[in-house]
Protein backbone atom coordinates (compact mmCIF):
# COMPACT_ATOMS: atom_id res chain seq x y z
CA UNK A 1 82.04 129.18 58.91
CA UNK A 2 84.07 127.36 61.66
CA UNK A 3 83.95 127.79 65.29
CA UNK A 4 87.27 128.67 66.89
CA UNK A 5 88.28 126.75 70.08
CA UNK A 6 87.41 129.51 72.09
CA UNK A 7 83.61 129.90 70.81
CA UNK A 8 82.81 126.27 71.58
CA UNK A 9 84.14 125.99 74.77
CA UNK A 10 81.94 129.05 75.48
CA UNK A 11 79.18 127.28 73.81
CA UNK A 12 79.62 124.23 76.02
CA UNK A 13 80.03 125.95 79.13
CA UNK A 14 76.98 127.85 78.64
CA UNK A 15 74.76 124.80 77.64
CA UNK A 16 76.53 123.14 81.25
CA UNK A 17 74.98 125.88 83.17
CA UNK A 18 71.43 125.89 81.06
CA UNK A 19 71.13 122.41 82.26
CA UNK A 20 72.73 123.23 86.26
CA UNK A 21 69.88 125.63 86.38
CA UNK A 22 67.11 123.23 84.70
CA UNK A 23 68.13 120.69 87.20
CA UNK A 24 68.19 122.88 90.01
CA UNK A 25 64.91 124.46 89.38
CA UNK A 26 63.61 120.51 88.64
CA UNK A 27 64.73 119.72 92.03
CA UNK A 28 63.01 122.79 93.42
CA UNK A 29 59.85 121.35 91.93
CA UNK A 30 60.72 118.40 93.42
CA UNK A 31 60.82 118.90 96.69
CA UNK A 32 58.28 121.28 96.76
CA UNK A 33 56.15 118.26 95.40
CA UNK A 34 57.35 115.68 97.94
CA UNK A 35 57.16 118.53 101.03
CA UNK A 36 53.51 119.35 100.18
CA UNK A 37 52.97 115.07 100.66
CA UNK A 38 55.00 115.03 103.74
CA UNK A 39 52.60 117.97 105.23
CA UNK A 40 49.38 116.84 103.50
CA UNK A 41 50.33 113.38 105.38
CA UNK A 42 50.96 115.88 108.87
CA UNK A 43 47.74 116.77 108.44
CA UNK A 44 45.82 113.86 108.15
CA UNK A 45 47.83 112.38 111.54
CA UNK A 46 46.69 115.36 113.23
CA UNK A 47 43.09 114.78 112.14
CA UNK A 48 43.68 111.37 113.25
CA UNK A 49 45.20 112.17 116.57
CA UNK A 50 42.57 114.51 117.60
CA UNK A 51 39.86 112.34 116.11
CA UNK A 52 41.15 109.84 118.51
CA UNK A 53 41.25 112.01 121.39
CA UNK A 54 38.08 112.95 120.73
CA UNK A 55 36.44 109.64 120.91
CA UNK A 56 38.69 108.59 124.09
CA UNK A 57 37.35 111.83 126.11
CA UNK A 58 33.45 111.06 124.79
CA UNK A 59 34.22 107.63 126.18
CA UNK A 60 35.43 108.79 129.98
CA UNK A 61 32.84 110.59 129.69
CA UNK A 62 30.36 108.41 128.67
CA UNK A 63 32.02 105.69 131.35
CA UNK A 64 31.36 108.37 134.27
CA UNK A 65 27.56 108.95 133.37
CA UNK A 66 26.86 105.56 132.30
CA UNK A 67 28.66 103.64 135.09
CA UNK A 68 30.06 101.31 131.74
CA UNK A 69 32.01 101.60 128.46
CA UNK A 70 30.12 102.73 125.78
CA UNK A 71 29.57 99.24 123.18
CA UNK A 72 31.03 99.35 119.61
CA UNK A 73 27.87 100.93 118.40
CA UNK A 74 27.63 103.67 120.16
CA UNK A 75 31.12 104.49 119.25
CA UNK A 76 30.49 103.98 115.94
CA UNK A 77 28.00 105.90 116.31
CA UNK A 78 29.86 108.66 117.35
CA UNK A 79 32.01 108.34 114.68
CA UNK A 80 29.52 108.67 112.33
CA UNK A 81 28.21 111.99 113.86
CA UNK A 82 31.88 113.42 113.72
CA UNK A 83 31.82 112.08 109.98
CA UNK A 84 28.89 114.22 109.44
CA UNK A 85 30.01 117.11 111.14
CA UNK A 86 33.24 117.13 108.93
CA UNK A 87 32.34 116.94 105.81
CA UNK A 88 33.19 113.01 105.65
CA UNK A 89 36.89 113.00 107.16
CA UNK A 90 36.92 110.62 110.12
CA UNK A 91 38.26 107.23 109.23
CA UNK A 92 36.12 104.72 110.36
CA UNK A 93 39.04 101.68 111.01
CA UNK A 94 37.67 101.04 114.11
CA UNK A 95 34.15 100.70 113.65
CA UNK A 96 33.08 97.16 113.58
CA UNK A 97 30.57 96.93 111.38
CA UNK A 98 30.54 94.23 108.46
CA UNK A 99 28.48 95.89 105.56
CA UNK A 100 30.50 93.62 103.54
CA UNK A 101 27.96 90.89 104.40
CA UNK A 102 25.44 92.14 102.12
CA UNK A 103 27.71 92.25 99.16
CA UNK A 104 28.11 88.84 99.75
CA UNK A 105 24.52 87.48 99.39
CA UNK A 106 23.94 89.71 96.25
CA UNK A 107 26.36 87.69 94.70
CA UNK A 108 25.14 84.64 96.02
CA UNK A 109 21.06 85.37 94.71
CA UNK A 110 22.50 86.22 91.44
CA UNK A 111 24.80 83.27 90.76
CA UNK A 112 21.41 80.96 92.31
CA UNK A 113 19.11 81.98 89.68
């Protein structure tokens, strides 16, 4: 019951390419994994970019009618309505509003007591 020479080398060769083409297809995966992050993350710039584009053109716009710049508020406040209209995607980094305050005193009425 002994393999010749010939047998295992055929053995070994075909186990080599068994793992080639696990590794390839592994790699495939791979990629296809790391390229659907890389255009997931294309997307959300875009979103970004036009969100910001967006706000600059309601704030012209605002400028011209108003004869000023629109406050943080009202920005914000545009934000929020874009937030709405989306479904909840615009990121809010540059509205100004501390809500974090009010975490704050909870904390401090229940440690007071």
């Amino acid at each position: 019951n002994r393999r010749g020479p010939s047998k295992m080398v055929k053995e070994a060769r075909k186990a080599e390419e068994e793992a080639a083409e696990v590794e390839s297809k592994k790699a495939k995966i791979e990629g296809a994994v790391e390229g659907g992050a890389a255009k997931e993350d294309e997307d959300e710039e875009a979103e970004e970019d036009e969100t910001e584009a967006v706000l600059n053109d309601l704030r012209i716009m605002f400028k011209e009618k108003n004869g000023r710049d629109p406050t943080e508020e009202e920005v914000g406040m545009w934000m929020k309505q874009m937030q709405d209209a989306m479904g909840g995607i615009v990121d809010e980094d540059d509205d100004d509003d501390d809500d974090d305050d009010d975490d704050e005193d909870d904390e401090e009425g229940e440690e007071g007591e």
